[in-house]
N, C-alpha and C. Protein backbone atom coordinates (compact mmCIF):
# COMPACT_ATOMS: atom_id res chain seq x y z
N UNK A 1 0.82 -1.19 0.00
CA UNK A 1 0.00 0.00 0.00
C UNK A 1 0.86 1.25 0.00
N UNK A 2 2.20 1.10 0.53
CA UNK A 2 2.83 2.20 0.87
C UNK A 2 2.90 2.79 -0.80
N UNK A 3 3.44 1.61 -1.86
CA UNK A 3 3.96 1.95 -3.06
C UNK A 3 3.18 2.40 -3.59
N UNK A 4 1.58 2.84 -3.83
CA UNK A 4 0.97 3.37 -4.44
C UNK A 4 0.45 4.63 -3.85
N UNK A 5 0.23 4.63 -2.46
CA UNK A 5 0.45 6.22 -2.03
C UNK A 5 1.96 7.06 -2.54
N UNK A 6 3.07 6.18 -2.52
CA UNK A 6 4.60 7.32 -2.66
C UNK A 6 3.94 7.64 -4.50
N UNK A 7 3.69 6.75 -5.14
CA UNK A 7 3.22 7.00 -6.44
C UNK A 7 2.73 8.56 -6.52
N UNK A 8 1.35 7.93 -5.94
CA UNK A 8 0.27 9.06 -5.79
C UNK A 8 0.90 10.77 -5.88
N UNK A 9 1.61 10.38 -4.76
CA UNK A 9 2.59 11.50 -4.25
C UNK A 9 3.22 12.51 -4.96
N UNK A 10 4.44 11.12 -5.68
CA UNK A 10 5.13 11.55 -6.74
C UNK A 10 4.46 12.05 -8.01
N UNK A 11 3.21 12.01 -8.32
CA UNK A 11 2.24 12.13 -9.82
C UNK A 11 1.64 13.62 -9.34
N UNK A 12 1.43 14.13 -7.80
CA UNK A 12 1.13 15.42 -7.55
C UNK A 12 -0.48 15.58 -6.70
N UNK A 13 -0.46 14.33 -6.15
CA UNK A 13 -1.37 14.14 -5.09
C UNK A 13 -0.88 14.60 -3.64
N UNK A 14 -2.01 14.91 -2.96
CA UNK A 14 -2.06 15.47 -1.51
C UNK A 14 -2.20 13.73 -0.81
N UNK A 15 -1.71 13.65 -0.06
CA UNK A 15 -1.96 12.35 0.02
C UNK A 15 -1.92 12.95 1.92
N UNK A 16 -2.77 12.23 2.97
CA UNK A 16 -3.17 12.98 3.98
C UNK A 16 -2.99 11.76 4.94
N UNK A 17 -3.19 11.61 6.36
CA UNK A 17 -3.37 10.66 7.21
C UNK A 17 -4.54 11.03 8.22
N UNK A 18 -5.53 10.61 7.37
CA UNK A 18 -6.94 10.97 8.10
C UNK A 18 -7.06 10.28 9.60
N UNK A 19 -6.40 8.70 9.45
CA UNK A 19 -6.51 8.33 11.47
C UNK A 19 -6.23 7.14 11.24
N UNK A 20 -5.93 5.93 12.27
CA UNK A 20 -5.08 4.73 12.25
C UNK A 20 -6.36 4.13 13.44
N UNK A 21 -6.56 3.05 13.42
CA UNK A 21 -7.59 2.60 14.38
C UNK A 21 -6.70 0.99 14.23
N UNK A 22 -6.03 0.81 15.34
CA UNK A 22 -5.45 -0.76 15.02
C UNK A 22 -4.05 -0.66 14.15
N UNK A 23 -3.99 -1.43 13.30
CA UNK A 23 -3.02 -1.26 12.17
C UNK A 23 -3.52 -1.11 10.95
N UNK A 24 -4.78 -0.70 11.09
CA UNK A 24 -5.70 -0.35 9.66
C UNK A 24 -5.27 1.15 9.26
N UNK A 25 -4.95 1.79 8.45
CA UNK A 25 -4.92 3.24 8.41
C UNK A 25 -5.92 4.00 7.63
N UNK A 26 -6.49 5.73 7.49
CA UNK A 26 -6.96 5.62 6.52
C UNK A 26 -6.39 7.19 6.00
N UNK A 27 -6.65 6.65 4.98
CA UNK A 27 -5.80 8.25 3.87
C UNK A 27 -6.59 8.76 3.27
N UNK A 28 -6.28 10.56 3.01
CA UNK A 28 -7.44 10.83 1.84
C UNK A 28 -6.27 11.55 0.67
N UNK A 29 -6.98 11.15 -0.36
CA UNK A 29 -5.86 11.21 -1.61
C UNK A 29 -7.01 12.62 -2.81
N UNK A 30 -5.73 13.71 -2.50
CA UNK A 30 -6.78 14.57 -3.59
C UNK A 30 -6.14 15.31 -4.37
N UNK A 31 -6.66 15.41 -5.94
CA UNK A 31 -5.53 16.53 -6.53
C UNK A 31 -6.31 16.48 -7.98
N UNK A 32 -5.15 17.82 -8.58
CA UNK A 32 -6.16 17.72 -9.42
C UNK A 32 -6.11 16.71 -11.18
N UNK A 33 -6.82 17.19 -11.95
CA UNK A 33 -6.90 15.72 -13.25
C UNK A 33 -5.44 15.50 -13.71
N UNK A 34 -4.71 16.50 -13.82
CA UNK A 34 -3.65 16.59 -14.44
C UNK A 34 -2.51 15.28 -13.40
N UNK A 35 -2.92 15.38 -11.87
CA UNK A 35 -2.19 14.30 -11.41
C UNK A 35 -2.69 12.95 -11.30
N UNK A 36 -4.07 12.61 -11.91
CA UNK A 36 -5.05 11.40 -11.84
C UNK A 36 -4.41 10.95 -13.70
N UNK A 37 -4.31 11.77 -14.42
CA UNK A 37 -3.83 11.33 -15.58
C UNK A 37 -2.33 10.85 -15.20
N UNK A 38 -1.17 11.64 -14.81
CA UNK A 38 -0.22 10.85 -14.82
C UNK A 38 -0.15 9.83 -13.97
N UNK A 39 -0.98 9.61 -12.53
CA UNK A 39 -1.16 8.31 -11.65
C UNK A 39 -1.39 7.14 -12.94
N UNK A 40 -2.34 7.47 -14.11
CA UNK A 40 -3.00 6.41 -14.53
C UNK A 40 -1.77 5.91 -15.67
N UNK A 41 -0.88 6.99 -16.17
CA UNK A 41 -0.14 6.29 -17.16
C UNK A 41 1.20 5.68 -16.55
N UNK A 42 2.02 6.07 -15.42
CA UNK A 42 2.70 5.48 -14.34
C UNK A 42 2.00 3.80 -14.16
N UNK A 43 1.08 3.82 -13.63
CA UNK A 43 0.39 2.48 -13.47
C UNK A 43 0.38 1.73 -14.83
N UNK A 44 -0.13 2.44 -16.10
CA UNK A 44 0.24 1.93 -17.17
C UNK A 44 0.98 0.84 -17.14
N UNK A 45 2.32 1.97 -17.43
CA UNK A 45 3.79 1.58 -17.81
C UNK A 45 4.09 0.54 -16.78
N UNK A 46 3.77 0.63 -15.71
CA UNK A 46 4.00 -0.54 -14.60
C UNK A 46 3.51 -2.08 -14.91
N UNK A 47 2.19 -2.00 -15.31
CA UNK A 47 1.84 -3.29 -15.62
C UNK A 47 2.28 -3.65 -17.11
N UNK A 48 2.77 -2.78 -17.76
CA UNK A 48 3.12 -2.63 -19.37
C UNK A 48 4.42 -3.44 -19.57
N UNK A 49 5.23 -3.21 -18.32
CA UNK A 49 6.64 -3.33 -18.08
C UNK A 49 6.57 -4.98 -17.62
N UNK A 50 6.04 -5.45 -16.35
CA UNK A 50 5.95 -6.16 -15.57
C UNK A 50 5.32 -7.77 -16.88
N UNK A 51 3.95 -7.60 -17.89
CA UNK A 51 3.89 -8.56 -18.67
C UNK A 51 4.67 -9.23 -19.04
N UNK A 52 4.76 -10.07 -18.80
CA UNK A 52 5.18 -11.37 -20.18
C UNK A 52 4.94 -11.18 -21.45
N UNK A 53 6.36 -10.86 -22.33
CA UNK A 53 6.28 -10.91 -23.69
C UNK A 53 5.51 -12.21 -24.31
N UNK A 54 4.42 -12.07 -25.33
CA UNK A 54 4.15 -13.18 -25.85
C UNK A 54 5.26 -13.80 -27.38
N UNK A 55 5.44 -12.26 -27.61
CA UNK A 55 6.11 -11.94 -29.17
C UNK A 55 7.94 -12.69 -29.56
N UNK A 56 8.66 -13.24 -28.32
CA UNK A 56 9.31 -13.47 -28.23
C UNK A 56 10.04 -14.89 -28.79
């Protein structure tokens, strides 16, 4: 979980620590489109990267 909040982060999200009850935590993540577009092509490239070539 940590790796997709530092993401978040890094793409230009507010990323917050709303309260911890246990070892559950909860976050609020806000910003604006311009950092929800690069969250989404980061994630992209992540699973883009991570596939198994079939072509090989």
């Amino acid at each position: 979980m940590d790796d997709i909040l530092r993401i978040a982060q890094d793409c230009g999200f507010a990323v917050v620590l709303e309260g911890r009850i246990g070892t559950q935590e909860y976050n609020s993540v806000s910003g604006p489109v311009q950092a929800l577009e690069k969250f989404a092509e980061v994630i992209r490239d992540t699973v883009l990267q991570e596939r198994p070539r079939h072509d090989e």
